[in-house]
N, C-alpha and C. Protein backbone atom coordinates (compact mmCIF):
# COMPACT_ATOMS: atom_id res chain seq x y z
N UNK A 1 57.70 71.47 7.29
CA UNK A 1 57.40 72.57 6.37
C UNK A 1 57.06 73.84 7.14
N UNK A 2 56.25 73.46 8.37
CA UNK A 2 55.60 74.79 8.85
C UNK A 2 57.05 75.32 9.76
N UNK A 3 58.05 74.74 10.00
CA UNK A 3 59.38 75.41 10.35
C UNK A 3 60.06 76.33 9.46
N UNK A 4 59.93 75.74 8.37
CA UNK A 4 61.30 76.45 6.92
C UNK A 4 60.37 77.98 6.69
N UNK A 5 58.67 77.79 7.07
CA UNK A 5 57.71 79.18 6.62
C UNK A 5 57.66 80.00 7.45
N UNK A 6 57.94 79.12 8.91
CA UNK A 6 58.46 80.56 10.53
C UNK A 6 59.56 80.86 10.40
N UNK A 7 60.97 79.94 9.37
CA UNK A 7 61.90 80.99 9.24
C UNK A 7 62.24 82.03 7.99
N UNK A 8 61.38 81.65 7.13
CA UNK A 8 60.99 82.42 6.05
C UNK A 8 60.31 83.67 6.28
N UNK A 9 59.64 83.36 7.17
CA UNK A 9 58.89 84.82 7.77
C UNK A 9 59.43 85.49 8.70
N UNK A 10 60.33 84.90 9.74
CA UNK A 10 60.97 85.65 10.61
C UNK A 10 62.10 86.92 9.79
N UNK A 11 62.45 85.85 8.99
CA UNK A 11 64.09 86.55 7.85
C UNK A 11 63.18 87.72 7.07
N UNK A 12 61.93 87.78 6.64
CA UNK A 12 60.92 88.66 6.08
C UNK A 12 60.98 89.62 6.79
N UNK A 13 60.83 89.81 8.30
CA UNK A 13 60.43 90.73 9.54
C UNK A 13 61.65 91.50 9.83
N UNK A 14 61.98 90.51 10.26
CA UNK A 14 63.77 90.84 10.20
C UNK A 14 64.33 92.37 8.94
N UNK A 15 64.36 91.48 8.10
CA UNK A 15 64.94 92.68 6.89
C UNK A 15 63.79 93.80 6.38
N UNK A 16 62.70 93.62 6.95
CA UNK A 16 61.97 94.88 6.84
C UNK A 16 62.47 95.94 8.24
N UNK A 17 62.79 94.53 9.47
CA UNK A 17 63.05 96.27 10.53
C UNK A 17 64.60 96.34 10.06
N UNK A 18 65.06 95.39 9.56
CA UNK A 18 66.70 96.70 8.85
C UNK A 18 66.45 97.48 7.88
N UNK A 19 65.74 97.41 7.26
CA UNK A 19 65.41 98.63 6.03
C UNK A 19 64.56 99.95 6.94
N UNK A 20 63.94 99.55 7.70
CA UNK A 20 63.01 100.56 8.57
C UNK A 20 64.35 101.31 9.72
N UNK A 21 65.39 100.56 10.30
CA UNK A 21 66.22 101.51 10.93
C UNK A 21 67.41 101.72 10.00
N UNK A 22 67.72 101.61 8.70
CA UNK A 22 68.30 101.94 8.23
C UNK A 22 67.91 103.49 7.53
N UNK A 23 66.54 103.04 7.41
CA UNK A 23 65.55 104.44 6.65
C UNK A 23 65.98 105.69 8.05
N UNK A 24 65.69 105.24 9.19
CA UNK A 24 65.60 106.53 10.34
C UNK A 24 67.27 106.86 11.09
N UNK A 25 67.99 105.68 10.56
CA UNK A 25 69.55 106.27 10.23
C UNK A 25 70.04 107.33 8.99
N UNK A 26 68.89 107.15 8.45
CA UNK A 26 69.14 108.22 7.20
C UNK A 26 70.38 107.51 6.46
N UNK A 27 70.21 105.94 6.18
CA UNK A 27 71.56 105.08 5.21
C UNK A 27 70.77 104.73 4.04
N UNK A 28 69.40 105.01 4.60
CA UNK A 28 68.77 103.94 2.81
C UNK A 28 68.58 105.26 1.44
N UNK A 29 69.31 104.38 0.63
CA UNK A 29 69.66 105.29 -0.36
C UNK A 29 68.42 105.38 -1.65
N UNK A 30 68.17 106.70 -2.01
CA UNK A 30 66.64 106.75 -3.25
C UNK A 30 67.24 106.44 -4.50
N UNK A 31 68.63 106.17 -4.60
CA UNK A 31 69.31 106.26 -6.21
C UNK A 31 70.55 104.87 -6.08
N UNK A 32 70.26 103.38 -6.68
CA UNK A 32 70.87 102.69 -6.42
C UNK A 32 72.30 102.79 -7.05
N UNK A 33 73.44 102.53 -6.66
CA UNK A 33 74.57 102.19 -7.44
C UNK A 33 74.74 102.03 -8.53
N UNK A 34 75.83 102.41 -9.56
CA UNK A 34 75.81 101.39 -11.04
C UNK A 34 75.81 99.82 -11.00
N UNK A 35 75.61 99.63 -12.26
CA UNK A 35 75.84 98.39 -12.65
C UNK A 35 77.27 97.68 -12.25
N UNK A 36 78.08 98.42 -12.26
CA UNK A 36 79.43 98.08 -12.39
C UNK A 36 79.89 97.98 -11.07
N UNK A 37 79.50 98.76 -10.22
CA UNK A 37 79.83 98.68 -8.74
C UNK A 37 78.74 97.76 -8.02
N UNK A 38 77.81 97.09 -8.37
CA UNK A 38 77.62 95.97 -8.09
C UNK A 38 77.88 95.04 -8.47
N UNK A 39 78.49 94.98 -9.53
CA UNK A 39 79.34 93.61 -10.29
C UNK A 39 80.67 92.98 -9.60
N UNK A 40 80.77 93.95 -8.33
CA UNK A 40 82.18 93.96 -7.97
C UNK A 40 82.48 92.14 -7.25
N UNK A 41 83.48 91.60 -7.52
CA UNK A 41 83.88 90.40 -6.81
C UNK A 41 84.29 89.98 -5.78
N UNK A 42 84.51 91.39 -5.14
CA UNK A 42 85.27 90.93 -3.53
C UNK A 42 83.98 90.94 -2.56
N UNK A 43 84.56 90.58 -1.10
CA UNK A 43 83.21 90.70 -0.51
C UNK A 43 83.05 91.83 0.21
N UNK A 44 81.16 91.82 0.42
CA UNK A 44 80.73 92.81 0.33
C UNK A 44 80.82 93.78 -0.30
N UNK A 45 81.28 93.67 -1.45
CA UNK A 45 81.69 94.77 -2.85
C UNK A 45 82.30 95.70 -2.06
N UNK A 46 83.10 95.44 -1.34
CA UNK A 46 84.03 96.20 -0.51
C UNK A 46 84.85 97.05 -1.28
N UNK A 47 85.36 97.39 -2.61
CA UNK A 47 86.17 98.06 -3.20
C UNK A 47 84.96 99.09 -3.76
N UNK A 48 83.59 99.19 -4.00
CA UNK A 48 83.06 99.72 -4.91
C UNK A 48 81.65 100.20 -3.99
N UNK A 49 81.65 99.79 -2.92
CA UNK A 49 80.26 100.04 -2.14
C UNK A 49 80.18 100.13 -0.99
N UNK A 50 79.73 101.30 0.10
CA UNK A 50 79.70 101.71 1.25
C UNK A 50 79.52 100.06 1.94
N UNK A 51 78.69 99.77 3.17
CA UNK A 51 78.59 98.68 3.92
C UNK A 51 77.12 99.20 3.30
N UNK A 52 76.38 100.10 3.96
CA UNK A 52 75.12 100.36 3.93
C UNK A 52 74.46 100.19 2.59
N UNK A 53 75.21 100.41 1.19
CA UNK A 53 74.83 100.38 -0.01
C UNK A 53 74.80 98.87 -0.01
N UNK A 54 75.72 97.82 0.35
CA UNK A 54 75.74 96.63 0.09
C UNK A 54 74.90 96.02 0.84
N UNK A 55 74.49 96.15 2.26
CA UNK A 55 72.89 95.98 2.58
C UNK A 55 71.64 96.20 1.80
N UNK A 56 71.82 97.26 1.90
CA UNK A 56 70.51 97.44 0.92
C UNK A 56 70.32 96.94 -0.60
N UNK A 57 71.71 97.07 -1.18
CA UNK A 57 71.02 97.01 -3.14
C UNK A 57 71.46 95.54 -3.38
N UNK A 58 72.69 94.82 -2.58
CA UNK A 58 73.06 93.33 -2.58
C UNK A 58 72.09 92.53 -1.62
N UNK A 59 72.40 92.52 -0.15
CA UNK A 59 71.77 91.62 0.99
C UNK A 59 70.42 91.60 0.84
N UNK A 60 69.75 93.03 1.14
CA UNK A 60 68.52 92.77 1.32
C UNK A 60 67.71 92.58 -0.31
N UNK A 61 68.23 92.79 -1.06
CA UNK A 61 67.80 92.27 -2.74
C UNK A 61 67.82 90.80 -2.66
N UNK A 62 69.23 90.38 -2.45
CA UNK A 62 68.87 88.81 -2.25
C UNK A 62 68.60 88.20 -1.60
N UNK A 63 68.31 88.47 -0.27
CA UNK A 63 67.69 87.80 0.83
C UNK A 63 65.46 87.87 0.52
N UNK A 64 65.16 89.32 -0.51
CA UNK A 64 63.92 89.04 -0.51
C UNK A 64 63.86 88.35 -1.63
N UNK A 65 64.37 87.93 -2.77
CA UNK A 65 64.41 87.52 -3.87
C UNK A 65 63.94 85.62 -2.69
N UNK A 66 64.59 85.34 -2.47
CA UNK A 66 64.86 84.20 -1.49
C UNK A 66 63.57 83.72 -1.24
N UNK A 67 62.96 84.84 -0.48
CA UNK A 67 62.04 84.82 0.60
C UNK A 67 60.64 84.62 -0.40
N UNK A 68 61.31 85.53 -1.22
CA UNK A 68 59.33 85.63 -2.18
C UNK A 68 59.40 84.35 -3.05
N UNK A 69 60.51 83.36 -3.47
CA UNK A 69 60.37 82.26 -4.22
C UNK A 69 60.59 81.00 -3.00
N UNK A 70 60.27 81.43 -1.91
CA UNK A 70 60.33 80.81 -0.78
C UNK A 70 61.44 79.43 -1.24
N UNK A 71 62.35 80.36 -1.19
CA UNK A 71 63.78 78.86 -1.75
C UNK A 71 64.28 79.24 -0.34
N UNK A 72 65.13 78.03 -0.11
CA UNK A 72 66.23 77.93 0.93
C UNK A 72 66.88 79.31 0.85
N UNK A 73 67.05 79.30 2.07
CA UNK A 73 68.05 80.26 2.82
C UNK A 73 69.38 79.92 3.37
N UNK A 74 70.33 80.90 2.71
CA UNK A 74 71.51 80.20 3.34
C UNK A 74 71.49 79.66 5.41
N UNK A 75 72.85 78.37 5.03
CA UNK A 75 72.69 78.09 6.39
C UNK A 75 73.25 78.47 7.70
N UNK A 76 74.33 79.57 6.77
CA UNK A 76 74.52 80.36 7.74
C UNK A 76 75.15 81.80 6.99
N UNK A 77 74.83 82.70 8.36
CA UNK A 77 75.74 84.07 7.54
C UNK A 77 76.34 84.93 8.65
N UNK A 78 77.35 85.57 8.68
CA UNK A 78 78.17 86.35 9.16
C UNK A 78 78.24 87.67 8.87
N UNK A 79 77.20 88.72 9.06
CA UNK A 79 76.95 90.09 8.67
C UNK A 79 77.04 90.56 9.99
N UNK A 80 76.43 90.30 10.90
CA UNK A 80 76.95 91.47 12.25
C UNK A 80 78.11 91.89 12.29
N UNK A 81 79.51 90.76 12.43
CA UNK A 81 81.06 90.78 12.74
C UNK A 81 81.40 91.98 11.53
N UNK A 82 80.78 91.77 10.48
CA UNK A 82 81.21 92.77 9.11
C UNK A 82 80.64 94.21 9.71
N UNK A 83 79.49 94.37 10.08
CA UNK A 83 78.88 95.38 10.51
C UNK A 83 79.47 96.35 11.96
N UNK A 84 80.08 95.39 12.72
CA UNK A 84 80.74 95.99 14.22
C UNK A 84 82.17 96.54 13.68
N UNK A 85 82.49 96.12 12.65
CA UNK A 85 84.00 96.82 12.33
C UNK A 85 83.60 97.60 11.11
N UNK A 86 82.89 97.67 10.25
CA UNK A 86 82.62 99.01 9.62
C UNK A 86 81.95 100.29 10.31
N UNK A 87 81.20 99.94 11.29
CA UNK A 87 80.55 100.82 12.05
C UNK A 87 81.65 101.05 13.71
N UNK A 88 82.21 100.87 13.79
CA UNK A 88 83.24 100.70 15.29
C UNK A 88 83.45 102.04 14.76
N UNK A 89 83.07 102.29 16.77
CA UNK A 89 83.59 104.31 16.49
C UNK A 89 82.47 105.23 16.41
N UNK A 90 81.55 104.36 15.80
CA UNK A 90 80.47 105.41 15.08
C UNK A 90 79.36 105.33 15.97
N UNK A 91 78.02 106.19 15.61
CA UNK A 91 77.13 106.61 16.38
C UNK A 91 76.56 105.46 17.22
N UNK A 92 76.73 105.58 18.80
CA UNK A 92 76.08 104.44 19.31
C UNK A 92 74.59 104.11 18.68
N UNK A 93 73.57 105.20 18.12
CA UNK A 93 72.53 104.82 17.89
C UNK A 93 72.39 103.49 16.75
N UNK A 94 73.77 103.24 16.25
CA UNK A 94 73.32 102.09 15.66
C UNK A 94 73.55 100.40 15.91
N UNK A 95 73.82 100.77 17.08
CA UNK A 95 73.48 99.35 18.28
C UNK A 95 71.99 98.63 17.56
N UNK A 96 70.87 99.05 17.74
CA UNK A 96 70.09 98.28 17.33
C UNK A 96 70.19 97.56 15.57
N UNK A 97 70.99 98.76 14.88
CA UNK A 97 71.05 97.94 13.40
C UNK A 97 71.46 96.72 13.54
N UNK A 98 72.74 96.60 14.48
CA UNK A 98 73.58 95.67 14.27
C UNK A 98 72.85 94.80 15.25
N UNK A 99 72.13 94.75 16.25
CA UNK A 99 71.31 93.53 16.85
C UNK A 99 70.65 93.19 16.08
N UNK A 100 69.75 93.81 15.15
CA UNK A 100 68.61 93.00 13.90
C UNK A 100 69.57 92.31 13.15
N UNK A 101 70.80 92.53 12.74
CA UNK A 101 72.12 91.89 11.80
C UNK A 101 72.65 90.77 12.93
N UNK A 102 73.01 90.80 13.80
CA UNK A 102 73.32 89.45 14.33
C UNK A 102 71.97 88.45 14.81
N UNK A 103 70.89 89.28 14.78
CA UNK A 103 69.36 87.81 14.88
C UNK A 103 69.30 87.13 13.58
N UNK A 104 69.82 87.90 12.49
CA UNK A 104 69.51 87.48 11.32
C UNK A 104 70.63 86.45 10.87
N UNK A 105 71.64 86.99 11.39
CA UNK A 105 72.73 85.47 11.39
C UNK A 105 72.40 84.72 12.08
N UNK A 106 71.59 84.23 13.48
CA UNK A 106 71.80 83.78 14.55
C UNK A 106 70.50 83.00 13.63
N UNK A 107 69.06 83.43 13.06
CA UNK A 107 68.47 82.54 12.41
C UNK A 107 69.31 82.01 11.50
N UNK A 108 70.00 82.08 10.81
CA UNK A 108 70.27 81.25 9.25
C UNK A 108 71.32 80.20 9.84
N UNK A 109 71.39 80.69 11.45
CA UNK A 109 72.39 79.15 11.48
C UNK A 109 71.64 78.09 12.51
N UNK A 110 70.12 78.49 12.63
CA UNK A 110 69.74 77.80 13.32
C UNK A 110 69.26 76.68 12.71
């Protein structure tokens, strides 16, 4: 038990420092999406939502939803690889986003 609550809390820490360098990337948004563009079916609502919108109003929504009913966490996830090719090209300063995004895969498959 006291394993599943160090990774419950790590995935907690975790998606607070992606919301915290997403905030000083100037990506976290004050006005969420519609309804409808989060309804979208493909992944990462890729037809209807930046990468950064789908972090924030999808991932990190359901990853704390997760965390605060302390339910299982998926057992694994693949968000860095999504993150190095939406962001490829772009400002090196967001090297560290994408290291907090591959620890956070690297827990859920541990």
């Amino acid at each position: 038990m006291t394993e599943e609550l160090d990774k419950l809390n790590r995935a907690a820490d975790l998606l607070l420092d992606m919301e915290a360098e997403m905030r000083r990337l100037g990506m976290w948004d004050s006005i969420p999406p519609s309804e409808e563009a989060l309804a979208s079916t493909l992944p990462f609502c890729c037809d209807t939502l930046s990468f950064p919108q789908w972090l924030q109003f999808v991932f990190q929504k359901r990853m704390k939803r997760l965390i605060e009913a302390n339910a299982p966490l998926p057992s694994q996830c693949g968000i860095a690889p999504m993150a190095e090719e939406w962001f490829a090209g772009s400002d090196p300063g967001l090297v560290h986003l994408i290291r907090l995004l591959r620890e956070f895969d690297e827990l859920m498959s541990d």
